[in-house]
Protein backbone atom coordinates (compact mmCIF):
# COMPACT_ATOMS: atom_id res chain seq x y z
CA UNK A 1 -10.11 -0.12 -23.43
CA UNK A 2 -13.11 1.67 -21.46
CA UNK A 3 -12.42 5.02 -20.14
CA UNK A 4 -9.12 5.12 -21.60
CA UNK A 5 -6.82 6.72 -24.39
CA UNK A 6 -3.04 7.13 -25.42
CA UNK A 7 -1.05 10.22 -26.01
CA UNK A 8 2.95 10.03 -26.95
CA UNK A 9 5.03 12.17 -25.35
CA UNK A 10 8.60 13.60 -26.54
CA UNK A 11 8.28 10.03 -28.69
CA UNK A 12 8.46 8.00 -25.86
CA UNK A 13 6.15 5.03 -24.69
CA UNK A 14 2.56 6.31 -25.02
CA UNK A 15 0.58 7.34 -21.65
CA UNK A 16 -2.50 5.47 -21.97
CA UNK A 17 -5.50 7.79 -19.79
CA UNK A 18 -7.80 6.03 -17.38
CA UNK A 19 -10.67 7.61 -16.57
CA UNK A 20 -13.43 6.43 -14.15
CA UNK A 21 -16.31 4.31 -14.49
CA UNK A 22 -17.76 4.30 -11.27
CA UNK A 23 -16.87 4.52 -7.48
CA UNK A 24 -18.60 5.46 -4.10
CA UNK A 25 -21.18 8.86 -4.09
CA UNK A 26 -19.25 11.64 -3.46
CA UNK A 27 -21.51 12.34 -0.96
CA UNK A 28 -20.24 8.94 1.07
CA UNK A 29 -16.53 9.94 0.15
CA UNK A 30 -17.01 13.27 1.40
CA UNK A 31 -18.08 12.06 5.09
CA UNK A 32 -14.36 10.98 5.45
CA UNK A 33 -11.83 13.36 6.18
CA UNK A 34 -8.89 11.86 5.30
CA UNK A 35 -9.96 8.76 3.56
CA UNK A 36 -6.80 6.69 2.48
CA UNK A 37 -7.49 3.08 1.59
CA UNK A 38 -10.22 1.78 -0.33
CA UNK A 39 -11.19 -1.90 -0.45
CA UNK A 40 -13.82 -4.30 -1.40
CA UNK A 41 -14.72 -7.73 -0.62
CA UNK A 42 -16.07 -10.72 -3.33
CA UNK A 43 -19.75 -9.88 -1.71
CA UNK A 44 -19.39 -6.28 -2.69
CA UNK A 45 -19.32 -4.40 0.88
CA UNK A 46 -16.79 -1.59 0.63
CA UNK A 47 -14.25 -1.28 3.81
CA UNK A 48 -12.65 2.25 3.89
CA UNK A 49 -9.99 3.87 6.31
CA UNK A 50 -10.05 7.57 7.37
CA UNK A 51 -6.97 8.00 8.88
CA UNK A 52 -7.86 11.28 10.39
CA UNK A 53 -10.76 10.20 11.99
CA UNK A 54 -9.29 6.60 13.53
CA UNK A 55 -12.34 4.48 11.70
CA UNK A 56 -13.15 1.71 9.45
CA UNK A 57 -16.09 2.64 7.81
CA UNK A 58 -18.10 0.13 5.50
CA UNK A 59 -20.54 0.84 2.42
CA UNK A 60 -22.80 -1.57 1.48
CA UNK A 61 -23.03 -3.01 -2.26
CA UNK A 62 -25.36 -1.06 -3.42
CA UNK A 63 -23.91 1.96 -2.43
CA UNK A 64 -26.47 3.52 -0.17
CA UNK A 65 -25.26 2.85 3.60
CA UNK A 66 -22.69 3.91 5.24
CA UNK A 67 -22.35 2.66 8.78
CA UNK A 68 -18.53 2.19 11.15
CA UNK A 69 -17.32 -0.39 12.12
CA UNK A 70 -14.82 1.00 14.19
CA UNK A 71 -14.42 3.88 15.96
CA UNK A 72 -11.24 5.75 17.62
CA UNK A 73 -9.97 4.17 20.58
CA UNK A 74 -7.03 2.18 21.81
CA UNK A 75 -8.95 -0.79 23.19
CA UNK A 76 -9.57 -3.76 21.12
CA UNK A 77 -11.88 -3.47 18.31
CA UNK A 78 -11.11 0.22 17.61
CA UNK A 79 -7.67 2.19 16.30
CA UNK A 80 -5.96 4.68 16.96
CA UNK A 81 -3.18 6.05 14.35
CA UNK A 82 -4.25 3.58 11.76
CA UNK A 83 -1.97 3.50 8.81
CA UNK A 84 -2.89 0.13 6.66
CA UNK A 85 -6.50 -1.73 5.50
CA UNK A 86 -6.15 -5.16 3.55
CA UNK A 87 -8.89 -6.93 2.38
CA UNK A 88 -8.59 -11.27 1.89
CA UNK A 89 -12.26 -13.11 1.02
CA UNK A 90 -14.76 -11.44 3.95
CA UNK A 91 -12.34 -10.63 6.37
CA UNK A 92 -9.79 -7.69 6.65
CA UNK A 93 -6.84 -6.87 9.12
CA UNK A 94 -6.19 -3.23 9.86
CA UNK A 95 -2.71 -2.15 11.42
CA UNK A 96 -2.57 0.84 13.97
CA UNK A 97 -0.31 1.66 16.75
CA UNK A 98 -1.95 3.07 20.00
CA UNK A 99 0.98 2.59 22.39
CA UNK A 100 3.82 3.16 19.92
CA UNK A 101 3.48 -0.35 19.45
CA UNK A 102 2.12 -1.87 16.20
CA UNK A 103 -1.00 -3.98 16.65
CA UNK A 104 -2.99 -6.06 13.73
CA UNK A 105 -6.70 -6.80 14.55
CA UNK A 106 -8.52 -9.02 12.21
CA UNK A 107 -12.00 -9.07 11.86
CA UNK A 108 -14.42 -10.07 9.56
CA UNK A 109 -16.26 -8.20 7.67
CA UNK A 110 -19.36 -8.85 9.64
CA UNK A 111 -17.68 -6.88 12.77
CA UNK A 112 -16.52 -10.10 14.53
CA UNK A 113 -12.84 -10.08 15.78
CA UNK A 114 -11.13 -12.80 14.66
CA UNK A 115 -7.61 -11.87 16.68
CA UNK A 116 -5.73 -8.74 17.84
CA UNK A 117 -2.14 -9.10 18.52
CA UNK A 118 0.97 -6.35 18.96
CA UNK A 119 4.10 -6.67 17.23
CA UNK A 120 7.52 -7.17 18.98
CA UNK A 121 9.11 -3.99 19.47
CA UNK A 122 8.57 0.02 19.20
CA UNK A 123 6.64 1.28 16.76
CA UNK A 124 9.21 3.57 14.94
CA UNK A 125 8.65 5.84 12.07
CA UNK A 126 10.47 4.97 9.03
CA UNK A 127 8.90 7.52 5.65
CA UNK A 128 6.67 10.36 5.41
CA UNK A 129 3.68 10.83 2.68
CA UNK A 130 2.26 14.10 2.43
CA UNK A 131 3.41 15.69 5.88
CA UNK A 132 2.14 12.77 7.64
CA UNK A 133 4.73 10.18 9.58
CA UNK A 134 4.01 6.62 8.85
CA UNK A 135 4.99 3.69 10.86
CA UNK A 136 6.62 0.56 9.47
CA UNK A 137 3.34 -1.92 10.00
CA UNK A 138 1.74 0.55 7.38
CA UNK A 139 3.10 -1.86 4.88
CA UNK A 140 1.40 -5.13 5.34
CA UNK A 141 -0.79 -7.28 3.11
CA UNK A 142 -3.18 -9.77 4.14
CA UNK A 143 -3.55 -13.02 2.39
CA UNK A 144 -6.21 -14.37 3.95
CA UNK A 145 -4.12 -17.05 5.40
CA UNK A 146 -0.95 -15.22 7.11
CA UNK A 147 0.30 -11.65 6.71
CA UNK A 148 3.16 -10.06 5.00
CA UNK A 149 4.60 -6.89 6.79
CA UNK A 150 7.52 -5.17 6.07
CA UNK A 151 10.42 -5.00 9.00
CA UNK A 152 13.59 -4.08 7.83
CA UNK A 153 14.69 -3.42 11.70
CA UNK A 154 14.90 -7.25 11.77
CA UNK A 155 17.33 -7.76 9.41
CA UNK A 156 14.49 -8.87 6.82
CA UNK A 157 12.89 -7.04 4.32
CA UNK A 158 9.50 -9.60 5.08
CA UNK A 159 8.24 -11.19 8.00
CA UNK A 160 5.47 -13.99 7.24
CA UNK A 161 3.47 -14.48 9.75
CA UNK A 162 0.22 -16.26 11.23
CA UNK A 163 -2.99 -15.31 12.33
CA UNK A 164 -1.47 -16.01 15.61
CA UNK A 165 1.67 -13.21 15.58
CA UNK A 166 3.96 -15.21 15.54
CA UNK A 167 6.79 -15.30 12.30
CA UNK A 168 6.59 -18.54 10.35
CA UNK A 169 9.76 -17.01 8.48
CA UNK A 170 11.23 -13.83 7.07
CA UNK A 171 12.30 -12.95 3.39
CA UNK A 172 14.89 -11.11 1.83
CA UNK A 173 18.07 -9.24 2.68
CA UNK A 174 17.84 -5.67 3.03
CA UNK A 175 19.31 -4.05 0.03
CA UNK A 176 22.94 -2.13 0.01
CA UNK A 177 21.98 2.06 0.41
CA UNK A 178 25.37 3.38 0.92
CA UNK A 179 23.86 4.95 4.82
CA UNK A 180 24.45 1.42 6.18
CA UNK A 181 26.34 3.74 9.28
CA UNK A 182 23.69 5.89 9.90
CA UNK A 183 20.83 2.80 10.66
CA UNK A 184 18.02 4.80 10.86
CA UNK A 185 18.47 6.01 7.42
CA UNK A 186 19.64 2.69 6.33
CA UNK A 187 15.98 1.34 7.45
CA UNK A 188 14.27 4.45 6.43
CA UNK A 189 15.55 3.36 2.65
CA UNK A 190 14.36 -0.50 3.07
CA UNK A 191 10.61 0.97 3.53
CA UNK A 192 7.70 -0.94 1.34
CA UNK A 193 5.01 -2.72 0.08
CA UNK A 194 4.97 -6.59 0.47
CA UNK A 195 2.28 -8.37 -2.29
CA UNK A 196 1.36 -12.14 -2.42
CA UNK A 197 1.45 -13.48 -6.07
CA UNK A 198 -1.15 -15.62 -7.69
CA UNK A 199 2.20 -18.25 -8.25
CA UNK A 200 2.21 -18.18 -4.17
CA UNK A 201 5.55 -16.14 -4.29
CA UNK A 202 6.05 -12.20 -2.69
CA UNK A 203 6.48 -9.11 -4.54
CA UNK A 204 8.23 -6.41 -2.01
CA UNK A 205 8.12 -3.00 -3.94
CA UNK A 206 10.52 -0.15 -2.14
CA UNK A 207 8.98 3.07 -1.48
CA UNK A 208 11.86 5.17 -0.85
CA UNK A 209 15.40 5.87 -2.34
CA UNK A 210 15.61 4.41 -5.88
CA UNK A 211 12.72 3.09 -6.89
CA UNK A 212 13.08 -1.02 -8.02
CA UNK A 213 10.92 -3.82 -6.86
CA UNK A 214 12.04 -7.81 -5.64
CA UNK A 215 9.96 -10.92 -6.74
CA UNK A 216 10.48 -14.12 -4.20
CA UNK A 217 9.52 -16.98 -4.98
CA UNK A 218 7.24 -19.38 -2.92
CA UNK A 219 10.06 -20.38 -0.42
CA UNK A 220 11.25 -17.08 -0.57
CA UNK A 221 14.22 -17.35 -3.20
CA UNK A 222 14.97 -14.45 -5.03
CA UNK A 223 13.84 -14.89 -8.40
CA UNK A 224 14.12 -11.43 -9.78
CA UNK A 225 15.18 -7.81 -9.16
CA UNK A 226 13.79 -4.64 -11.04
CA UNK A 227 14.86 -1.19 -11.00
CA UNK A 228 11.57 1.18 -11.82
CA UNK A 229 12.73 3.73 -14.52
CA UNK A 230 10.88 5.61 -17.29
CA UNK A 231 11.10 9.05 -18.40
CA UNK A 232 8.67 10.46 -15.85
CA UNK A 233 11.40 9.07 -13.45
CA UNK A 234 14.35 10.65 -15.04
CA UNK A 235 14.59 13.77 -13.35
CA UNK A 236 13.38 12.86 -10.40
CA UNK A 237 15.89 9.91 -9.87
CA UNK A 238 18.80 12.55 -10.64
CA UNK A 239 17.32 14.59 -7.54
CA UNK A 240 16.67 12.66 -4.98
CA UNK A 241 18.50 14.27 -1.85
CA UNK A 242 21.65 12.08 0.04
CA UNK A 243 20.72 13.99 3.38
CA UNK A 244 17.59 13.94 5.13
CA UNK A 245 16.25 16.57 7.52
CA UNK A 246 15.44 14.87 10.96
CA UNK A 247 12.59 15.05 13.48
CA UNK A 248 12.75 14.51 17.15
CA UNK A 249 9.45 12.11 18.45
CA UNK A 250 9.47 11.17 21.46
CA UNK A 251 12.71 9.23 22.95
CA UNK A 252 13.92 9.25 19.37
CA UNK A 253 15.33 11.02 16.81
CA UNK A 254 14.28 9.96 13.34
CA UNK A 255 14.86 11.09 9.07
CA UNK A 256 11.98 12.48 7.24
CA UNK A 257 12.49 10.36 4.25
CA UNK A 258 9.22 10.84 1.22
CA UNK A 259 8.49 8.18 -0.50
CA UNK A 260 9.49 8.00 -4.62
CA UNK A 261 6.41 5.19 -4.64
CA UNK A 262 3.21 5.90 -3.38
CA UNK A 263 1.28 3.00 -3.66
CA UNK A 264 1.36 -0.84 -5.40
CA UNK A 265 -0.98 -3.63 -5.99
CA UNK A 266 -0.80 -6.72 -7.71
CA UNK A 267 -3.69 -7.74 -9.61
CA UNK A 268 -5.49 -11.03 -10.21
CA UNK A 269 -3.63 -11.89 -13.40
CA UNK A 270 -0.31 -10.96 -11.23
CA UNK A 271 0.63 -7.34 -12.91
CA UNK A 272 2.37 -5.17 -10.95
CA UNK A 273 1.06 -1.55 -10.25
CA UNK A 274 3.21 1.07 -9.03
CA UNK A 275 1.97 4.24 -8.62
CA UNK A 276 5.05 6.81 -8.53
CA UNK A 277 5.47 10.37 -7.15
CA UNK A 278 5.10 11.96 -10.43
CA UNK A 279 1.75 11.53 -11.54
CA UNK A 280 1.88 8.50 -13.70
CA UNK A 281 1.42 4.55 -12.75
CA UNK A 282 4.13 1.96 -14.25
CA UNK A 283 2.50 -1.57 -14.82
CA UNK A 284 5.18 -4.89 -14.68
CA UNK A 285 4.10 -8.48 -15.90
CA UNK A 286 4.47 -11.33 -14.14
CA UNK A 287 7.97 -11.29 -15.93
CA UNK A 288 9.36 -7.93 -14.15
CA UNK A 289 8.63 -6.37 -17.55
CA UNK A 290 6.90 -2.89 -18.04
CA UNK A 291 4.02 -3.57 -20.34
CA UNK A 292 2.44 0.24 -19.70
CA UNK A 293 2.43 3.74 -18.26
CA UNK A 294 -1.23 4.64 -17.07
CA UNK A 295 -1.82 8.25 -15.94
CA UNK A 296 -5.01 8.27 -13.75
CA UNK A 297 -7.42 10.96 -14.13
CA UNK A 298 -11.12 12.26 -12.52
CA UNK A 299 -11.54 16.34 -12.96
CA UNK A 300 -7.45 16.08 -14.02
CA UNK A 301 -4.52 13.56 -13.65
CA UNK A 302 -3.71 12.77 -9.64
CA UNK A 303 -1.15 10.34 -8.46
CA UNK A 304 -3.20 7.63 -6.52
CA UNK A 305 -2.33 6.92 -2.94
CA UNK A 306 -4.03 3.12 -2.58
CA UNK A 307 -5.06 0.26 -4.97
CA UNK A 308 -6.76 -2.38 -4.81
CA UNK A 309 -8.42 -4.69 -7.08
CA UNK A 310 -11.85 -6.00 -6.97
CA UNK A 311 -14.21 -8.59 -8.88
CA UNK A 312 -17.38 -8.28 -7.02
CA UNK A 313 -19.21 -6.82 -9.75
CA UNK A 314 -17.73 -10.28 -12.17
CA UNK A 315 -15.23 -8.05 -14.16
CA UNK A 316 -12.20 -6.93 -12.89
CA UNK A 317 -12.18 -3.04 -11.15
CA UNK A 318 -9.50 -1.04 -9.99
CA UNK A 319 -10.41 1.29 -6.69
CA UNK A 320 -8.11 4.18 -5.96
CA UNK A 321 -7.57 6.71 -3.32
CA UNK A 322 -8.04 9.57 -3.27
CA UNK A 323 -11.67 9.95 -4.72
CA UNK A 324 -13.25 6.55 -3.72
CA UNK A 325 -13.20 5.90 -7.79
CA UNK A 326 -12.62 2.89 -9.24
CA UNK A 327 -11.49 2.03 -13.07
CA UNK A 328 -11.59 -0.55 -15.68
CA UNK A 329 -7.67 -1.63 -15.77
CA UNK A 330 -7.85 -2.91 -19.02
């Protein structure tokens, strides 16, 4: 495996190292200032989304162009507060929310807008990464046919919807927390990542609480549930808190409540990554089974923040965030 070797630790399953084998100048990366999703489409243009500077920027192929293709602003066509990229064929939907409502804009790849909508209801935020509040359309994945977005304030863990806005259907019960009484902490702990499957099914991964992932089938049956455990997870499953400090925003009052996952991604051959809090990344087959423990490195080991996978280049990459790298998963 390129760029990558194994070290066992305390006799446990080996940590197989990944090191890079390419990515975007650092010299591109380091026009960003708070770059968090990396993405890149079968005709090799790279989208990327700098959260701190409300932009979509795009890099071509060959890696020497940078250009926006949109700018900060709460009309249509630009973002404001943008907290999710996904990337289907030549076309990509962004999620921001620039009047505490959550809006999805589509556009190709080219610039064009292919629709805009807002979601139904008040933007509200549900986890925190890093100091910085996300909102609950930061989970979304776009399949290049209809979107998956996490909504647990519905009553749903999934709502599948059109390129239209509107929801074709919803998937999955939220899951039992023990804070069903308080129900913003209740939500707050029903926070993730929804995944399309090559088998046409849903992968939801939670973010927050314990860590376990759900696997729905095509009609959305449950097929499978997974707790995530490992010893990298040990001691940090015996401390996560029962309380959560609160924030006032706004007309609300809300719990600060970090994610245990940071990011996911399913890949072409349909393994699950999971990248957890602790720096190392636990990889499920199709199956639900953990088939590896990856620990990501560059100048030392970092827990990434956004996958994706690519095969523009023929083979299979992985690009990660932070660092605009991207790897050989193996």
């Amino acid at each position: 495996m390129a760029g990558a070797s194994a070290a066992a630790i305390g006799g446990q399953t080996p940590i197989e190292k990944l090191r890079p084998v390419g990515g975007l100048p650092a010299h591109m990366c380091g026009q960003l200032r708070e770059p968090v999703a990396i993405a890149q489409t079968p005709s090799g243009q790279y989208l990327l989304l700098d959260r701190r500077n409300h932009t979509v920027v795009t890099v071509d192929k060959a890696r020497t162009k940078l250009a926006v293709l949109m700018r900060a602003g709460m009309e249509k066509g630009n973002v404001l507060q943008p907290a999710a990229l996904s990337v289907a064929g030549e076309a990509f939907a962004v999620t921001d929310a620039p009047f505490r409502q959550d809006r999805v804009q589509l556009y190709f790849t080219s610039g064009s807008l292919l629709t805009a909508f807002l979601m139904p209801g008040i933007a509200a935020p549900r986890l925190t990464l890093d100091g910085v509040i996300l909102n609950g359309a930061g989970a979304l994945h776009f399949t290049g046919k209809q979107l998956l977005v996490n909504r647990p304030e519905s009553g749903s863990l999934i709502w599948v919807m059109n390129l239209e806005g509107q929801a074709v259907t919803q998937i999955g019960n939220l899951r039992r927390t023990g804070h069903e009484a308080d129900r913003e902490v209740h939500l707050a702990l029903n926070v993730g990542l929804p995944f399309g499957t090559p088998d046409g099914g849903v992968i939801f991964v939670f973010q927050t609480g314990a860590p376990m992932f759900r696997k729905y089938s095509a009609t959305g049956q449950l097929e499978f549930e997974r707790h995530i455990e490992g010893p990298a997870l040990d001691g940090y499953i015996q401390a996560l808190p029962t309380t959560w400090p609160t924030r006032k925003i706004e007309d609300g009052t809300y719990p600060l409540v970090p994610p245990t996952i940071r990011t996911a991604a399913v890949s072409p051959e349909g393994n699950l990554w999971v990248s957890l809090t602790p720096m190392v990344t636990y990889v499920y087959n199709a199956a639900g089974d953990k088939i590896r423990t990856v620990q990501f490195e560059s100048t030392g080991p970092f827990a990434p923040t956004s996958f994706s996978f690519s095969k523009a280049s023929g083979a299979t990459r992985l690009l990660v965030m932070p660092g605009c790298y991207e790897y050989e998963p193996g």
